[in-house]
C-alpha atoms as a PDB file:
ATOM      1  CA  UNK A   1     -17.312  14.586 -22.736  1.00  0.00           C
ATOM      2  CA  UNK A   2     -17.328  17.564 -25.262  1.00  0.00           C
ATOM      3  CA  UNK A   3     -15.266  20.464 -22.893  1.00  0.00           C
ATOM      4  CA  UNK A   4     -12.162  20.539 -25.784  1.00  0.00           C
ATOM      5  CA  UNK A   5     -14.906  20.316 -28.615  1.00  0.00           C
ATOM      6  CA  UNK A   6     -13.092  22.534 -31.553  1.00  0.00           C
ATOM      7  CA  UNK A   7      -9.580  22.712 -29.952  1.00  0.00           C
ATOM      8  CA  UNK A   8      -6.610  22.109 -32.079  1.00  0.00           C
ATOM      9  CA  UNK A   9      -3.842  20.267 -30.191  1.00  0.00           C
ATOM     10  CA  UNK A  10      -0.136  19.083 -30.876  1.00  0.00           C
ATOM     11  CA  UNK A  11       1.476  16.321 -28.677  1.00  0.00           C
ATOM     12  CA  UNK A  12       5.204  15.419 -29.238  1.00  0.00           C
ATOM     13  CA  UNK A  13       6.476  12.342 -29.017  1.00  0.00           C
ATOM     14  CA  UNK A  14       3.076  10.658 -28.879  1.00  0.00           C
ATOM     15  CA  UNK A  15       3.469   7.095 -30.713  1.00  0.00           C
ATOM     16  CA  UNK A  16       3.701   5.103 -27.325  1.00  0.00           C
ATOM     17  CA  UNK A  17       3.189   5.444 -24.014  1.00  0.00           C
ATOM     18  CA  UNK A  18       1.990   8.745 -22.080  1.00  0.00           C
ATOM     19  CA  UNK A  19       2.320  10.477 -25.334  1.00  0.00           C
ATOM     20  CA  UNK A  20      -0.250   8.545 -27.010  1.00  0.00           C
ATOM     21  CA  UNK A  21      -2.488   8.333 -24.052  1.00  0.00           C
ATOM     22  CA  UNK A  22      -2.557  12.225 -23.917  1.00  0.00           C
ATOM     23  CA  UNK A  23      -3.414  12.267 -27.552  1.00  0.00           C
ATOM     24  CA  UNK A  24      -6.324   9.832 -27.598  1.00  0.00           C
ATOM     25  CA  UNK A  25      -7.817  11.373 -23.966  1.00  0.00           C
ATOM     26  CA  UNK A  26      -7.350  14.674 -25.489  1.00  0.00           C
ATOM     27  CA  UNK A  27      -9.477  13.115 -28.368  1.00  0.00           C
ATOM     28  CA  UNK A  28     -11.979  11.790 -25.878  1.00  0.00           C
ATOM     29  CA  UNK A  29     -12.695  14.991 -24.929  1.00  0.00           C
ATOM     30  CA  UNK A  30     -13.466  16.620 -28.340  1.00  0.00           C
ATOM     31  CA  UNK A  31     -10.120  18.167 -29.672  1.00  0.00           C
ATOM     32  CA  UNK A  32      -8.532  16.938 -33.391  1.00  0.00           C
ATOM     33  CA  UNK A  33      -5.237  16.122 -32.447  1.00  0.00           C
ATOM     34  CA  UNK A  34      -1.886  16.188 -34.307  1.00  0.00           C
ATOM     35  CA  UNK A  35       1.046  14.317 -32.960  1.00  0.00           C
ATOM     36  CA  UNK A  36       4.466  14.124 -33.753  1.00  0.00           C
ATOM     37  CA  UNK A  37       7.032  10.999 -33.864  1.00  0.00           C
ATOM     38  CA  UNK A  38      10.632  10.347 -34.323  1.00  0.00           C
ATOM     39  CA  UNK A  39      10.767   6.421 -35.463  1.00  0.00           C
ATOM     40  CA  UNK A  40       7.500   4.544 -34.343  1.00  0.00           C
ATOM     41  CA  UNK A  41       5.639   5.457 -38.096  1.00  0.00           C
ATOM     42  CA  UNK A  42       3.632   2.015 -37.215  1.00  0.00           C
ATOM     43  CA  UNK A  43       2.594   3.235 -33.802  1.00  0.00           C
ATOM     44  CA  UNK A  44       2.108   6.575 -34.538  1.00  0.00           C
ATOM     45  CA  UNK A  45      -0.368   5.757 -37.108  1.00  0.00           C
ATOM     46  CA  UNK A  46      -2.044   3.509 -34.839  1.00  0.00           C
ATOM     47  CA  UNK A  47      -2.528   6.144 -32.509  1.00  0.00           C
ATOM     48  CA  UNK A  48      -3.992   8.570 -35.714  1.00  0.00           C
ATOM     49  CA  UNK A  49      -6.298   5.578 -36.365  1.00  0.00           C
ATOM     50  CA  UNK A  50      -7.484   5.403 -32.428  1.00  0.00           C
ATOM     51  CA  UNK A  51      -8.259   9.280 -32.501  1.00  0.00           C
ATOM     52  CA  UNK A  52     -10.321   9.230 -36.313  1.00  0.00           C
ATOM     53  CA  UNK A  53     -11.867   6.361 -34.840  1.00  0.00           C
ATOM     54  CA  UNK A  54     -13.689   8.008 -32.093  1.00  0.00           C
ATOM     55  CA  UNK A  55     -14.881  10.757 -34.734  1.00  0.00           C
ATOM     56  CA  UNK A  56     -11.738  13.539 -34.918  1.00  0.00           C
ATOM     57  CA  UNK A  57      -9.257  14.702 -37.124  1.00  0.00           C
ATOM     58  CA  UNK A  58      -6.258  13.426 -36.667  1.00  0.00           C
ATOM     59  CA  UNK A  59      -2.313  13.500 -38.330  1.00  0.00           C
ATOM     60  CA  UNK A  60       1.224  11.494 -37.456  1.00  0.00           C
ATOM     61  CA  UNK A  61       4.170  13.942 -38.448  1.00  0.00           C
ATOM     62  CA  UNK A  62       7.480  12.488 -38.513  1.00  0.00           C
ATOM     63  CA  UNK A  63      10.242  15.112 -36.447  1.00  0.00           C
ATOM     64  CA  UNK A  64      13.398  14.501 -34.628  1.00  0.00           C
ATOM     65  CA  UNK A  65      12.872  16.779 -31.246  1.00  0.00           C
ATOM     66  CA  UNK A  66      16.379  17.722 -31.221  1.00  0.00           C
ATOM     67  CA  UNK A  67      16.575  19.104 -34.767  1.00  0.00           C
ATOM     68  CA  UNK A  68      15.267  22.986 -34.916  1.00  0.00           C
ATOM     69  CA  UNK A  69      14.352  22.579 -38.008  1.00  0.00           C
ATOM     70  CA  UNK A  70      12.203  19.437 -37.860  1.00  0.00           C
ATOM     71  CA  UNK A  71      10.611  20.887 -34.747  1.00  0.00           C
ATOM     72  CA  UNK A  72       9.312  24.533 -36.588  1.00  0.00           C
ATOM     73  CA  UNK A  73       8.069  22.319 -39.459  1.00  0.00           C
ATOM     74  CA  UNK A  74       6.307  19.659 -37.332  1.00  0.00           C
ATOM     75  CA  UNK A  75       4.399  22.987 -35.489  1.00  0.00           C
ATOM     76  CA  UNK A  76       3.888  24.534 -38.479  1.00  0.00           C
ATOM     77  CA  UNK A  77       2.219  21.479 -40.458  1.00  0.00           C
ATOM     78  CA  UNK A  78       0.137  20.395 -37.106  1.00  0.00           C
ATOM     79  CA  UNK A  79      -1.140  24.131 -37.320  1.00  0.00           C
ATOM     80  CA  UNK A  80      -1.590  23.809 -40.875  1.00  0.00           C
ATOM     81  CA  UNK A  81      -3.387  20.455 -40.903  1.00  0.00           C
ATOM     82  CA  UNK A  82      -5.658  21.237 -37.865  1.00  0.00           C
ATOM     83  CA  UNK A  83      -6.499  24.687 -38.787  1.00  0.00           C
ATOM     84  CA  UNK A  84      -4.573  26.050 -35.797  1.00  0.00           C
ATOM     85  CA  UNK A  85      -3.106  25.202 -32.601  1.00  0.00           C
ATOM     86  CA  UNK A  86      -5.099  25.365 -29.287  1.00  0.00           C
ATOM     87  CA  UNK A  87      -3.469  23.089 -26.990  1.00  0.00           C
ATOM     88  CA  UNK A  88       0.711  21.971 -27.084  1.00  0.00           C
ATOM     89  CA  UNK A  89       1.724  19.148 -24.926  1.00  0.00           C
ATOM     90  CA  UNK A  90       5.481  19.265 -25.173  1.00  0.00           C
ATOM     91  CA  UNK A  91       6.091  15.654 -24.107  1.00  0.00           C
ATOM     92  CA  UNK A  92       8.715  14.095 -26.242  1.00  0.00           C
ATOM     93  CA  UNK A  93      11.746  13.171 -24.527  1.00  0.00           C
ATOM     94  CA  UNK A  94      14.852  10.611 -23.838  1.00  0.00           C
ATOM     95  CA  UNK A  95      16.597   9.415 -20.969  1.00  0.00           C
ATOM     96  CA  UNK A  96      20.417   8.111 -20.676  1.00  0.00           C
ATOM     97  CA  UNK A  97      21.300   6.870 -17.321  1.00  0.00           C
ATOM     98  CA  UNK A  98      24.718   6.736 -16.193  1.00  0.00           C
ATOM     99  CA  UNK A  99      27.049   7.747 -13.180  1.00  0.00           C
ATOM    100  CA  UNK A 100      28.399  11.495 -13.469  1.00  0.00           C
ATOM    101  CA  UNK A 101      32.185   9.808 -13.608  1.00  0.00           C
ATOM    102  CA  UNK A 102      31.101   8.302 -16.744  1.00  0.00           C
ATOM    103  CA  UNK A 103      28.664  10.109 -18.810  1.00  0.00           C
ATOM    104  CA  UNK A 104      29.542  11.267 -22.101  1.00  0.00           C
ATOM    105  CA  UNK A 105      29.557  14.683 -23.968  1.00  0.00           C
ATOM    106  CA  UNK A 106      27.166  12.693 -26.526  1.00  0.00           C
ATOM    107  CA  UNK A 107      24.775  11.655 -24.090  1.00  0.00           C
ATOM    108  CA  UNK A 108      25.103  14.736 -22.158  1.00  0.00           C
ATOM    109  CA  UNK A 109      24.301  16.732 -25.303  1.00  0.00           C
ATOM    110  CA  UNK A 110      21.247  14.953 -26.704  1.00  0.00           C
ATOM    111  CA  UNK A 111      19.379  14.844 -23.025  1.00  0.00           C
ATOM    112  CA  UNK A 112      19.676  18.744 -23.178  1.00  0.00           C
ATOM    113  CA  UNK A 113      18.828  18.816 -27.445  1.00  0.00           C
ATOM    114  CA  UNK A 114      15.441  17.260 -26.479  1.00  0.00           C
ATOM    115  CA  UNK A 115      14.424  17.351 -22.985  1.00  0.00           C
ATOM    116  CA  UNK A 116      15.426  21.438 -22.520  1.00  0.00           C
ATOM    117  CA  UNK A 117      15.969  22.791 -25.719  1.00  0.00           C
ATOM    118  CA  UNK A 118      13.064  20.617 -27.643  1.00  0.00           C
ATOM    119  CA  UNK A 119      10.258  21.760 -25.410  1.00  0.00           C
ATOM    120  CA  UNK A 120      11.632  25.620 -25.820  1.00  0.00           C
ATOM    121  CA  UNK A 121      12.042  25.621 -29.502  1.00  0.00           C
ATOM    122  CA  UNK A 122       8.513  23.538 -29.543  1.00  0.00           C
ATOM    123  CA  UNK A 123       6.916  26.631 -27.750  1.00  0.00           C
ATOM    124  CA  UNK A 124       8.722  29.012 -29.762  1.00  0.00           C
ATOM    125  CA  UNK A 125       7.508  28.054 -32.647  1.00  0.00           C
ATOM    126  CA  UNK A 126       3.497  27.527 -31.581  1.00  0.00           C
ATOM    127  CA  UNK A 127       3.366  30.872 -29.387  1.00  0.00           C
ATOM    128  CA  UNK A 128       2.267  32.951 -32.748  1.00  0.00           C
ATOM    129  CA  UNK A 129      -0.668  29.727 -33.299  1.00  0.00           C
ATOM    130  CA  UNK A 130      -1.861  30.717 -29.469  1.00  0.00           C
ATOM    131  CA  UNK A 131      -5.288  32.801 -29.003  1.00  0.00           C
ATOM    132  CA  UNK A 132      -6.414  33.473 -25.227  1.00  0.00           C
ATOM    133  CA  UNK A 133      -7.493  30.390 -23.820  1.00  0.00           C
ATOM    134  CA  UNK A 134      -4.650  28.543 -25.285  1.00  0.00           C
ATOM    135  CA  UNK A 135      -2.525  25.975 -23.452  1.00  0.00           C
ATOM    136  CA  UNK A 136       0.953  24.984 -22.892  1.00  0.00           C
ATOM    137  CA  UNK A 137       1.376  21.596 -20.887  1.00  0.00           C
ATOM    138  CA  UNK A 138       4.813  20.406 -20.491  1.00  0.00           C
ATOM    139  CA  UNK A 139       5.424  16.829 -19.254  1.00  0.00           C
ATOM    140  CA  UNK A 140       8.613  16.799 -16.738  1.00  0.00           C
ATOM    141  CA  UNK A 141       9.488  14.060 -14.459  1.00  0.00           C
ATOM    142  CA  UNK A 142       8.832  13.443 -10.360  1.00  0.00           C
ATOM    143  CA  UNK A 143      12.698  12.670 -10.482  1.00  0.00           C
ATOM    144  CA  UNK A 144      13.013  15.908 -10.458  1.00  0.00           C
ATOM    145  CA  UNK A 145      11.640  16.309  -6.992  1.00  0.00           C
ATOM    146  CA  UNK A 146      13.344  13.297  -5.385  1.00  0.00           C
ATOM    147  CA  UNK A 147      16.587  11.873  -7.288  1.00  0.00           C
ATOM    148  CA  UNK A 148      16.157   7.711  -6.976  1.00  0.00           C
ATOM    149  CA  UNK A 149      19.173   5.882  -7.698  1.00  0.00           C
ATOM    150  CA  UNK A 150      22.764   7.245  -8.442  1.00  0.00           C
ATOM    151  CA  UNK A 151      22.987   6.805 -12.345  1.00  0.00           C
ATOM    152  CA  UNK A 152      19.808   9.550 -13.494  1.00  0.00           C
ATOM    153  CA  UNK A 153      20.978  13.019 -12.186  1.00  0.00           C
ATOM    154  CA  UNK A 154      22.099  14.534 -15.746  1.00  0.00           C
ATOM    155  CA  UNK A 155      18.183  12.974 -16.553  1.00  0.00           C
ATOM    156  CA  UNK A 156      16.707  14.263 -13.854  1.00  0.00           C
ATOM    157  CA  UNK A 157      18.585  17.736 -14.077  1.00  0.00           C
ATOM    158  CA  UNK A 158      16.901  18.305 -17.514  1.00  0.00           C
ATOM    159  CA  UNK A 159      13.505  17.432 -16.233  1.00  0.00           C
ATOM    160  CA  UNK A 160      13.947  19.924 -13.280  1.00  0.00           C
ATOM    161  CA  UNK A 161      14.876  22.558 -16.132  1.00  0.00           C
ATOM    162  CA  UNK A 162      10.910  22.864 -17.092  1.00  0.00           C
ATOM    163  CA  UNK A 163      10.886  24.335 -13.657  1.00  0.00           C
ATOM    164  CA  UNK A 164      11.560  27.717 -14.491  1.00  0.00           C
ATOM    165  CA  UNK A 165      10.608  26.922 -18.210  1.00  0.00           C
ATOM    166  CA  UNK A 166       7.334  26.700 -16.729  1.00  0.00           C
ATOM    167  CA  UNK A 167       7.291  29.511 -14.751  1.00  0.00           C
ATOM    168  CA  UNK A 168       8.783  31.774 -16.771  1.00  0.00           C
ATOM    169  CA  UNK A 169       6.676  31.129 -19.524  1.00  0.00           C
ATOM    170  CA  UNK A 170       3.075  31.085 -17.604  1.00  0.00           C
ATOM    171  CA  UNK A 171       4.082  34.970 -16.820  1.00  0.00           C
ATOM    172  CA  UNK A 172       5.303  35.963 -20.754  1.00  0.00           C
ATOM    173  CA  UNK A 173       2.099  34.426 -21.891  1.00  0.00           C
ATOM    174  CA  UNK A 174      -0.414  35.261 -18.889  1.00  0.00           C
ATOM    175  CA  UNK A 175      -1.219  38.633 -20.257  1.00  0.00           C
ATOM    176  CA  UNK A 176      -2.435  36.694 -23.161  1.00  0.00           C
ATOM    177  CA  UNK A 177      -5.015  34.335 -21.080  1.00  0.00           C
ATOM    178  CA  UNK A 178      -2.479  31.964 -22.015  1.00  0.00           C
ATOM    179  CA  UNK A 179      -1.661  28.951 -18.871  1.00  0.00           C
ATOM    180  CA  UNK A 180       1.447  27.211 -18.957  1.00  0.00           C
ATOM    181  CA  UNK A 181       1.468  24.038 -16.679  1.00  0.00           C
ATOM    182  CA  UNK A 182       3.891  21.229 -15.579  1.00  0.00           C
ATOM    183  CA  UNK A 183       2.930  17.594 -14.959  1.00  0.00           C
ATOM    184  CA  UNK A 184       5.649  15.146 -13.609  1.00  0.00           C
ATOM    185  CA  UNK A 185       5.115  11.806 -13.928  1.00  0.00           C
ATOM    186  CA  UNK A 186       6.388   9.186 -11.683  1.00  0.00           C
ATOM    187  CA  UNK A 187       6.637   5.325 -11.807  1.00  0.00           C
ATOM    188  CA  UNK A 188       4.300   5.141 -14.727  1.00  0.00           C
ATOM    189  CA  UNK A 189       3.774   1.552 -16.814  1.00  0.00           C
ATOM    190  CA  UNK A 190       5.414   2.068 -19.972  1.00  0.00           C
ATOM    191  CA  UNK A 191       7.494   0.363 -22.357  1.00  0.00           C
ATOM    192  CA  UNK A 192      10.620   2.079 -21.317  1.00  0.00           C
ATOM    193  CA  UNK A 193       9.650   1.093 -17.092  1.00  0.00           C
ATOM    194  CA  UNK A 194       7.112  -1.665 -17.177  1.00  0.00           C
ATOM    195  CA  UNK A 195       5.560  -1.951 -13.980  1.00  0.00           C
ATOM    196  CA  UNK A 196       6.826  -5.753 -13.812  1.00  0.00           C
ATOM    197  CA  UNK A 197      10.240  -4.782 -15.335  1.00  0.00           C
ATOM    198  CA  UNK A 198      13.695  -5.462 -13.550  1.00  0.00           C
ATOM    199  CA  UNK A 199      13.581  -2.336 -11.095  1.00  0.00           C
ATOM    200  CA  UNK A 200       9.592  -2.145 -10.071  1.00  0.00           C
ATOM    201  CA  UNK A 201       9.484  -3.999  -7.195  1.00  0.00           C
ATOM    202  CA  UNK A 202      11.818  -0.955  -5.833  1.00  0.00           C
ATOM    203  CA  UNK A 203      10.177   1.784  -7.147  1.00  0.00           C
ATOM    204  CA  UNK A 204       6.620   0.469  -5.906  1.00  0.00           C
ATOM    205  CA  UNK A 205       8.066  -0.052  -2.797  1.00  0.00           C
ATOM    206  CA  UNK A 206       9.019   4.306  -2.417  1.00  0.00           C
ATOM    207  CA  UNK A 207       4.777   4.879  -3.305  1.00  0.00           C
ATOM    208  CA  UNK A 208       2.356   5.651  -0.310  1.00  0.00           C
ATOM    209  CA  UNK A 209      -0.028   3.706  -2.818  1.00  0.00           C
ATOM    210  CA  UNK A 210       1.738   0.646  -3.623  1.00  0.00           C
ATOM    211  CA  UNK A 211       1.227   0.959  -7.754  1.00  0.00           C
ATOM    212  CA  UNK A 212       2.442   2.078 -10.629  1.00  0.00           C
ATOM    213  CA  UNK A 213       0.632   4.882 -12.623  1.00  0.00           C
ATOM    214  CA  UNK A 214      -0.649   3.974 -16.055  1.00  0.00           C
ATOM    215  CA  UNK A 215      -0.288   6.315 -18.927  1.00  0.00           C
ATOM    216  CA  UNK A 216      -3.986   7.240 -18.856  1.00  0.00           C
ATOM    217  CA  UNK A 217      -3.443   8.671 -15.325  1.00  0.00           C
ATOM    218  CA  UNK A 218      -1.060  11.440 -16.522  1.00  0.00           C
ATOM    219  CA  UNK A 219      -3.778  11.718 -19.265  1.00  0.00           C
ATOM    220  CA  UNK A 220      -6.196  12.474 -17.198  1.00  0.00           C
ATOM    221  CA  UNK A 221      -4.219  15.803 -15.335  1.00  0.00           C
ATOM    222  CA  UNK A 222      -3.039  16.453 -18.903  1.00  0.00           C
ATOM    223  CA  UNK A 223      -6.832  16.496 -19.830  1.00  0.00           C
ATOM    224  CA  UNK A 224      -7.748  18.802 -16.987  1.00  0.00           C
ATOM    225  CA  UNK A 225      -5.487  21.312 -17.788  1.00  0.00           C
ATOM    226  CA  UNK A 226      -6.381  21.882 -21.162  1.00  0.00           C
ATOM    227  CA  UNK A 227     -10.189  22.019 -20.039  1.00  0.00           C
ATOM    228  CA  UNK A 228     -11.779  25.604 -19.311  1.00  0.00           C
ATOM    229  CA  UNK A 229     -12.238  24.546 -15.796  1.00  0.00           C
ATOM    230  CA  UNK A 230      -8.276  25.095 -15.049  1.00  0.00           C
ATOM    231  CA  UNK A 231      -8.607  28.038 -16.552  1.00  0.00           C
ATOM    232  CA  UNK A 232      -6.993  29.761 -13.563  1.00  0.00           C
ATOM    233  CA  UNK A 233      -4.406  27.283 -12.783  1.00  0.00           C
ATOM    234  CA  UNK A 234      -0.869  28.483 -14.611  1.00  0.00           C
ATOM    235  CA  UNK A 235       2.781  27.965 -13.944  1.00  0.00           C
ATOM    236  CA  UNK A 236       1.616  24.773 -11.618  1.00  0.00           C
ATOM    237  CA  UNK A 237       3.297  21.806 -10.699  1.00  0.00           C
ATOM    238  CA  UNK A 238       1.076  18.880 -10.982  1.00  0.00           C
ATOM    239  CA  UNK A 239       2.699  15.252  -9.916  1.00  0.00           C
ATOM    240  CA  UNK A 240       1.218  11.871 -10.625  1.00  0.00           C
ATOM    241  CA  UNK A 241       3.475   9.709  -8.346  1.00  0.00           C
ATOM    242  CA  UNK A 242       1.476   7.818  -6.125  1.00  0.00           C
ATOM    243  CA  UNK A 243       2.598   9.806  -3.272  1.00  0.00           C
ATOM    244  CA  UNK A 244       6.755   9.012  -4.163  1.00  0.00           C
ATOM    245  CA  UNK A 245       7.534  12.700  -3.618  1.00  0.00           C
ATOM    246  CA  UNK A 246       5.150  13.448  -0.241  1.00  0.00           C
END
């Protein structure tokens, strides 16, 4: 229960959802935990009250993940606050859904601000925070693997970016017994695809095991990762889909 006992982490876009079940498992598992939020202040402070409740230190920073700016101060006061960064989970992220024919410039242009260039600048900005041992866990999407449905490709596109993102990275930072992992995601219950909303019946119907995932199951291979025990697992692809992908 203690294997993250002393390590700093940072979890975008951790008011709801995945986000804030990474931050409280991480939590669970020893580690103080900042995270960071865009509009949810509420939430976000719900989740700081969850993680001080179980005995660590914990902080809510307000940051827009497609402003540069807001992203280098939200890494910089997480470091600042916790004493350091150990762990990033770059997790925030949006999705706009529409047919290729019809997507806009707009939407086009804040997928990539946050979903590509928010988890890059996000690393940027921790790598100088990282000692060996540190972590890097980005959160991607299985629709990056298998496209479902004609109106998520420019989605899914950025998603697959963290690909190479992933890859690349695990080799700059390997020399520095820093791991760089990818976890995708699939039908998970959340409020943005509830697992009784308008389009589950389909999506449970494309999993080997008949279910959605629930936030705490991407937790839980966020969790490992950050652990000493995956110490030699870096630039990986780990999917929590329920089997959509096999």
């Amino acid at each position: 229960m203690s294997e993250l006992l002393g390590k700093r982490a940072l979890v975008t876009g951790a008011s709801r959802g995945i986000g804030a079940a990474i931050a409280v498992a991480l939590a669970d598992k020893g580690a103080d935990v900042a995270i960071t939020y865009e509009r949810s202040a509420d939430r976000a402070n719900e989740v700081v009250r969850t993680i001080e409740g179980k005995g660590r230190k914990a902080v809510a920073i307000q940051a827009n993940s497609a402003d540069p700016a807001a992203i280098k101060r939200s890494v910089d006061e997480a470091a600042k606050t916790l004493g350091g960064i150990d762990i990033l989970v770059n997790n925030a992220g949006i999705a706009r859904y529409a047919s290729i024919a019809e997507f806009s410039v707009a939407d086009i242009d804040a997928l990539l601000d946050v979903n590509v260039r928010g988890p890059i600048l996000t690393a940027q900005a921790a790598i100088p925070y990282l000692k060996a041992g540190g972590r890097v866990i980005n959160i991607g999407s299985a629709g990056a693997d298998r496209i479902v449905g004609d109106t998520g490709t420019v989605y899914y596109m950025t998603k697959s970016a963290l690909h190479s993102f992933t890859r690349g990275l695990a080799r700059e930072l390997g020399p520095r017994d820093i791991t760089v992992n990818l976890v995708q995601p699939g039908s998970t219950n959340t409020d943005m695809n509830p697992s009784d909303g308008e389009f589950s019946a389909y999506q449970k119907s494309l999993i080997p095991l008949g279910r959605y995932g629930q936030p705490e199951d991407v937790a839980a291979a966020v969790v490992f990762l950050a652990t000493p025990g995956a110490r030699q697992i870096t630039g990986s692809i780990v999917t929590v889909d329920g089997g959509a992908t096999t």
